[in-house]
C-alpha atoms as a PDB file:
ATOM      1  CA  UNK A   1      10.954  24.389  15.372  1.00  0.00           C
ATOM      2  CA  UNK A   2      11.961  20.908  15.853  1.00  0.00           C
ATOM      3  CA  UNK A   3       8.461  19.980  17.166  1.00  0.00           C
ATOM      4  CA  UNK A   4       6.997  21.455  14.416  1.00  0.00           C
ATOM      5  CA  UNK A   5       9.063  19.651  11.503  1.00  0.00           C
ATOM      6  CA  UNK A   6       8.016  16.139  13.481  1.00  0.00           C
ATOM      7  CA  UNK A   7       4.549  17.212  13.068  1.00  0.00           C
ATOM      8  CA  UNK A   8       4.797  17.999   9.260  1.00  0.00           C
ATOM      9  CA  UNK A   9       7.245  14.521   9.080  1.00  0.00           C
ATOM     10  CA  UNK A  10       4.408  12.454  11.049  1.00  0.00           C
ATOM     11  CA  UNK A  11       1.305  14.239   8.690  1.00  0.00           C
ATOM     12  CA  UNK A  12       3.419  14.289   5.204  1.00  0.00           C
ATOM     13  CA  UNK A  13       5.231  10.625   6.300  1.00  0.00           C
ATOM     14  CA  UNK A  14       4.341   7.662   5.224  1.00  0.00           C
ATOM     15  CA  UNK A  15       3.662   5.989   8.522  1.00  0.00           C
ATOM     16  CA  UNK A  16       4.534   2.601   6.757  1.00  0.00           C
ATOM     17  CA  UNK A  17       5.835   0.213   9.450  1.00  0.00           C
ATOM     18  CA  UNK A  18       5.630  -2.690   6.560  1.00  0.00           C
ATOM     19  CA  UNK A  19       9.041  -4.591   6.103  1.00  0.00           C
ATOM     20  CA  UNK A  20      10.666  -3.762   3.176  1.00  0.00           C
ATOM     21  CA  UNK A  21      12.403  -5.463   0.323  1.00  0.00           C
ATOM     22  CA  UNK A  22      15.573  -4.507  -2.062  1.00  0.00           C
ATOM     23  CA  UNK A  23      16.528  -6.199  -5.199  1.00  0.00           C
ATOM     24  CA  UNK A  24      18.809  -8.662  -3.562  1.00  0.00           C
ATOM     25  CA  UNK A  25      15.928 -10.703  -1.884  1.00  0.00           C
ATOM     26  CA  UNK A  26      14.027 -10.148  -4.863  1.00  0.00           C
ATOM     27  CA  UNK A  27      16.301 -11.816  -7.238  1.00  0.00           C
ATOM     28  CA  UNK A  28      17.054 -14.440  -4.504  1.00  0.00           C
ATOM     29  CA  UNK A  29      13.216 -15.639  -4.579  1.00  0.00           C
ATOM     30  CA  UNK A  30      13.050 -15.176  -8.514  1.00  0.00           C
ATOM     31  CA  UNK A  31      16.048 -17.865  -8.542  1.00  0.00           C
ATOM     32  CA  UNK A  32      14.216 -19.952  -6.511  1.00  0.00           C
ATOM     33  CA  UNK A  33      11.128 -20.023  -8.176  1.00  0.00           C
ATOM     34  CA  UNK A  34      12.723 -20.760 -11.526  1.00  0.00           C
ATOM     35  CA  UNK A  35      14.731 -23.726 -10.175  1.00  0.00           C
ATOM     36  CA  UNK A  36      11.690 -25.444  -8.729  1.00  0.00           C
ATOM     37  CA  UNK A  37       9.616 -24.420 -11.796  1.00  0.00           C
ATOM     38  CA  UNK A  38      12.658 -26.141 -13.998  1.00  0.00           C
ATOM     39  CA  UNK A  39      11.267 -29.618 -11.746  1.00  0.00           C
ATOM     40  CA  UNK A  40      14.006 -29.745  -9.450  1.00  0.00           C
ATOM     41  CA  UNK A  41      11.767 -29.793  -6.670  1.00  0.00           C
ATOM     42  CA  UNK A  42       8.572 -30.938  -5.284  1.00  0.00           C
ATOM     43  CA  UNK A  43       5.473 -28.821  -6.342  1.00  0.00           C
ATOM     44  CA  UNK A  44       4.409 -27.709  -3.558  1.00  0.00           C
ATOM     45  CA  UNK A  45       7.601 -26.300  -2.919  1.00  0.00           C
ATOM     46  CA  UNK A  46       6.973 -24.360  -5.882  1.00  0.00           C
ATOM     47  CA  UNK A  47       3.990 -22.258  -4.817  1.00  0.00           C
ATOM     48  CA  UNK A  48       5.273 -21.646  -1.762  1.00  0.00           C
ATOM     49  CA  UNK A  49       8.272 -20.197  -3.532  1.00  0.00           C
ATOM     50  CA  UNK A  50       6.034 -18.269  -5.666  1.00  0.00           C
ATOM     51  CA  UNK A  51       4.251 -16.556  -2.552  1.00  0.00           C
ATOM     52  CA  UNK A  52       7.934 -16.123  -1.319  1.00  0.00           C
ATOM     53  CA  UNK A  53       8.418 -13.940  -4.562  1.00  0.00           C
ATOM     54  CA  UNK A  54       5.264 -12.348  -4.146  1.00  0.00           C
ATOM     55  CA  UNK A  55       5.645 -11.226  -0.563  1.00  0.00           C
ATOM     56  CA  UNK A  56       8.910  -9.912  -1.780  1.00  0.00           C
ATOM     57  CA  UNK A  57       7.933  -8.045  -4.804  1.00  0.00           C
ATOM     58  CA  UNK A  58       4.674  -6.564  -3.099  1.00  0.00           C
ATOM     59  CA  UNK A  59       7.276  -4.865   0.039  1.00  0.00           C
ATOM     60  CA  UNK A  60       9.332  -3.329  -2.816  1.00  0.00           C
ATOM     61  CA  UNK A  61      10.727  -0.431  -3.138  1.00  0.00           C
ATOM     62  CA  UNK A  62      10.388  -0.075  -6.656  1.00  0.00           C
ATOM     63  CA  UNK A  63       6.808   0.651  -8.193  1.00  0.00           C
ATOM     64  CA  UNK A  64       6.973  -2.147 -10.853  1.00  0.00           C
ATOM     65  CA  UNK A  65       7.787  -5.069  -8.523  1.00  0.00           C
ATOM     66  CA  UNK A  66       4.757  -3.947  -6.605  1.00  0.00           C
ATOM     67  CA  UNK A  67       2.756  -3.956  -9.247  1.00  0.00           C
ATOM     68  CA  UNK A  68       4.186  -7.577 -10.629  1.00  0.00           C
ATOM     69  CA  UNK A  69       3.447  -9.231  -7.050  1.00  0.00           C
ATOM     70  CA  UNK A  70       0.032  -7.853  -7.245  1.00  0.00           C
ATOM     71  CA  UNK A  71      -0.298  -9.531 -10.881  1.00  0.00           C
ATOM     72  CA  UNK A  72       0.862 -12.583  -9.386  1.00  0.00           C
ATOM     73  CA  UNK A  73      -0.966 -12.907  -6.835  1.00  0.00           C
ATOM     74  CA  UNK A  74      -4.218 -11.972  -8.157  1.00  0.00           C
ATOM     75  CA  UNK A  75      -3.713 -15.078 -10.856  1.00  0.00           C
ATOM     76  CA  UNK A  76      -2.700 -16.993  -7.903  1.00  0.00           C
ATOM     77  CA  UNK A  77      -5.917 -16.260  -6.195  1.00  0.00           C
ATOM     78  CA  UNK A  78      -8.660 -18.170  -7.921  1.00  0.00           C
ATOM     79  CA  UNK A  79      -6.602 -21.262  -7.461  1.00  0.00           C
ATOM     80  CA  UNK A  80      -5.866 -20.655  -3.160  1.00  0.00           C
ATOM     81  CA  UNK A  81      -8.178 -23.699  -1.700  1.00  0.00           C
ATOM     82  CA  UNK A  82      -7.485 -23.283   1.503  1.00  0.00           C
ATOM     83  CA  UNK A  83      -8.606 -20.570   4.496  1.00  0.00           C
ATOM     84  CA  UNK A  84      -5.279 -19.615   5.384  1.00  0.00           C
ATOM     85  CA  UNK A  85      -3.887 -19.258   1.500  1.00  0.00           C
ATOM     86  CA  UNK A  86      -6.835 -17.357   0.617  1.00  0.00           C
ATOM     87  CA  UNK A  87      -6.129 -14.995   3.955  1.00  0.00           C
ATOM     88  CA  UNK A  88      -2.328 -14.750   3.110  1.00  0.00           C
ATOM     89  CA  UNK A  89      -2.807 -13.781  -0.651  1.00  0.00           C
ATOM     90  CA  UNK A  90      -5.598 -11.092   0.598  1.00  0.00           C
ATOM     91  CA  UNK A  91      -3.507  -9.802   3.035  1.00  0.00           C
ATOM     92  CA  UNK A  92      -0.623  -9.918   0.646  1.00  0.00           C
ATOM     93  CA  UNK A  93      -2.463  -8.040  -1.681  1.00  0.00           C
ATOM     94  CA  UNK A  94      -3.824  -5.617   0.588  1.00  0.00           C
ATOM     95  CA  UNK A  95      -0.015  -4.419   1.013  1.00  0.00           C
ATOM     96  CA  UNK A  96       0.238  -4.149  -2.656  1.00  0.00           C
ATOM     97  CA  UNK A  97      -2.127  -1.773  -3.068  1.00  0.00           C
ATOM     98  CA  UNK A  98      -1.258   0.074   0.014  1.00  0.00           C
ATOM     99  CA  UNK A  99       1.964   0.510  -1.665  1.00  0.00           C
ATOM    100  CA  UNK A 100       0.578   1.272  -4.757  1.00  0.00           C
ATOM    101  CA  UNK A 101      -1.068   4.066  -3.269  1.00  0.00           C
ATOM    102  CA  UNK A 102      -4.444   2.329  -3.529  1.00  0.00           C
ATOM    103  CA  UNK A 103      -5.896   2.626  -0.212  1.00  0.00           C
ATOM    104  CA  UNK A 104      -9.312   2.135  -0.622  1.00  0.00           C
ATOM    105  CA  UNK A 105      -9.146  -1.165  -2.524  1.00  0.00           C
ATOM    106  CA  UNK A 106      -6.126  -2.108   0.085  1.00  0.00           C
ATOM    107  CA  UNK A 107      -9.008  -1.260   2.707  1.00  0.00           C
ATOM    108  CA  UNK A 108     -11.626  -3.736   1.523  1.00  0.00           C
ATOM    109  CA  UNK A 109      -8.869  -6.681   0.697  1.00  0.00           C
ATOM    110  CA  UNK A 110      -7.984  -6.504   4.358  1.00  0.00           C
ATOM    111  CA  UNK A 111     -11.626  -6.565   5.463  1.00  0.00           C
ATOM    112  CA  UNK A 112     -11.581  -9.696   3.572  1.00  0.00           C
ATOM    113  CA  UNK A 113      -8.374 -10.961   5.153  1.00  0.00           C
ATOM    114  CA  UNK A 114      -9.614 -10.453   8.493  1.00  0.00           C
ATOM    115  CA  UNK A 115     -13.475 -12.125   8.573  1.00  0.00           C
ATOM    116  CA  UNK A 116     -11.089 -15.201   7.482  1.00  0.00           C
ATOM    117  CA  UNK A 117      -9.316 -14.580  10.406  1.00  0.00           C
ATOM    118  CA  UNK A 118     -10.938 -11.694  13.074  1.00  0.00           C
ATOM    119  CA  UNK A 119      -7.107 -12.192  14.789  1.00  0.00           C
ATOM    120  CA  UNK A 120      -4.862 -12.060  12.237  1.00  0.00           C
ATOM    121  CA  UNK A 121      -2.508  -9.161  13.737  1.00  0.00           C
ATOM    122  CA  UNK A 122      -0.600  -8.070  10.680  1.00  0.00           C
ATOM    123  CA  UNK A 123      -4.138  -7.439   8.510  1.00  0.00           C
ATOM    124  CA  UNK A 124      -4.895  -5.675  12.157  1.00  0.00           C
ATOM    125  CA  UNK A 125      -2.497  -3.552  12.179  1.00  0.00           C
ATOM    126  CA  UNK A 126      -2.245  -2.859   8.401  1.00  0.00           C
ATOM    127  CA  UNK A 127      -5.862  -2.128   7.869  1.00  0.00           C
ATOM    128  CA  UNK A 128      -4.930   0.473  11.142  1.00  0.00           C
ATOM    129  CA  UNK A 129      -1.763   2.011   8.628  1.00  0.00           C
ATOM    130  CA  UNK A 130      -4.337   2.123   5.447  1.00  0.00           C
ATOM    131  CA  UNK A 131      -7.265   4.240   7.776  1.00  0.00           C
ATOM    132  CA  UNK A 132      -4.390   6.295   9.294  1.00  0.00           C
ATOM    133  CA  UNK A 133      -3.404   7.121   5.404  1.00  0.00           C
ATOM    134  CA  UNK A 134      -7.010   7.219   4.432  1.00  0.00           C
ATOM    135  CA  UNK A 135      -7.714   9.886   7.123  1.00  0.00           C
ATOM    136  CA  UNK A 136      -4.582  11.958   6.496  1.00  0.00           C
ATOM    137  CA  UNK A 137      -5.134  12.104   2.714  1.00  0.00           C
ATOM    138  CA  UNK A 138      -8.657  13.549   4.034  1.00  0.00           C
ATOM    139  CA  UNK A 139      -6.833  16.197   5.654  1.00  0.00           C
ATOM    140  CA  UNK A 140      -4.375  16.850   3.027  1.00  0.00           C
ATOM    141  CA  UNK A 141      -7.571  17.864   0.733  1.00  0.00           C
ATOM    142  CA  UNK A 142      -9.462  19.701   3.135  1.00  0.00           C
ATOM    143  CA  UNK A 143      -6.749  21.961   4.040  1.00  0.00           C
ATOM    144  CA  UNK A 144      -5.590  22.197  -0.201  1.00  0.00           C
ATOM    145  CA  UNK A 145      -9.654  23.184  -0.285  1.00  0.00           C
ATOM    146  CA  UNK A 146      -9.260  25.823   1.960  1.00  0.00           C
ATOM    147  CA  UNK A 147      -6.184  27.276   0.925  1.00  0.00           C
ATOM    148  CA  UNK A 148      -8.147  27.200  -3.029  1.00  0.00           C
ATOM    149  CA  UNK A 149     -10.555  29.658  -1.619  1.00  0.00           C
ATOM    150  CA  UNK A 150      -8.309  31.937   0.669  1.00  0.00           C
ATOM    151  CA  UNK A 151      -6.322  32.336  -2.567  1.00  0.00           C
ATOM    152  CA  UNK A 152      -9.643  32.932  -4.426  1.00  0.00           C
ATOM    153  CA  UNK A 153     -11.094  35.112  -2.167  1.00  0.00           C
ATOM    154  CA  UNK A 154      -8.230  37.119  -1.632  1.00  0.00           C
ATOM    155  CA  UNK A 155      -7.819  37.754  -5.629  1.00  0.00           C
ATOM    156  CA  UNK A 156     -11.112  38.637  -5.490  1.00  0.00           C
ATOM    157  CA  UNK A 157     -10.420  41.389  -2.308  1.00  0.00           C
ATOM    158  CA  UNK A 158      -7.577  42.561  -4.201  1.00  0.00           C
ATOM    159  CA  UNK A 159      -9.841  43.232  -7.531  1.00  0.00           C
ATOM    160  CA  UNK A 160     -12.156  44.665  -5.628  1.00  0.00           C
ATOM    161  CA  UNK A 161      -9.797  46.596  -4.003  1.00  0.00           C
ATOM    162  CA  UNK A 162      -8.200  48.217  -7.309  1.00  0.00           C
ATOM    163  CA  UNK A 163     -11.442  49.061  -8.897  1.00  0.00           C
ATOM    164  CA  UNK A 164     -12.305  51.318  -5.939  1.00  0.00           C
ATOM    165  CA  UNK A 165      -8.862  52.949  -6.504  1.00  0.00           C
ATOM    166  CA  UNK A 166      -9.793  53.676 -10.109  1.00  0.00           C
END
């Protein structure tokens, strides 16, 4: 029995081994931010403060922070110059959408991530967690398919069945 609970855990899990975030770290960054955006600090310092938020929000817990890192960094994006910015945001963004539940759009930001960087062993292994999730919600479907018809075809055995009786 205990075996078989494990399995359902491991099909029915998540299988997310992404860090995650709480509201403390969140509101941490979000001080941070706002105290270099008020000038008391060196730009720079700024957006990497911002991509501090946005890591944070995007390994939320909580829906709506995912969704606001995702918002952040996808205005972020078009101003990312560099190779490894532009890798970081995709990356980051690929985990927002994982977490959003958007795993084929999580897929293809990854992809990007990685012909940045071919070695980058977080997009690795994430783009591994979003095809594990991708095949599993496969699965899921098939088998919901099957069960559709079993239940179909046996209402249909069981009408059948009565109208003989009559």
């Amino acid at each position: 029995m205990g075996r078989f609970l494990e399995k359902m855990a491991s099909i029915f899990g998540s299988g997310d081994n992404l860090p995650w975030t709480d509201e403390d770290i969140i509101k941490s960054c979000e001080q941070e931010t706002a105290s270099e955006g008020a000038g008391l600090t060196e730009a720079n310092d700024h957006s990497e403060s911002i991509m501090r938020l946005a890591w944070a929000l995007v390994h939320s817990h909580n829906p709506s922070d995912v969704q606001r890192g995702i918002a952040m960094l996808e205005a972020s994006f078009a101003n990312m110059m560099g190779p490894l910015q532009r890798r970081e945001t995709l990356y980051l963004l690929a985990v927002g959408q994982f977490r959003a539940g958007d795993y084929s759009r999580s897929r293809r930001l990854v992809d990007q991530a990685l012909q940045i960087a071919p070695e980058f062993r977080q997009a690795v292994a994430l783009k591994k967690m979003v095809e594990e999730k991708i095949a599993k919600d496969g699965m899921i479907g098939v088998g919901l398919a099957v069960a559709a018809v079993g239940i179909v075809a046996g209402g249909i055995g069981v009408a059948a069945s009565l109208a003989r009786k009559r």
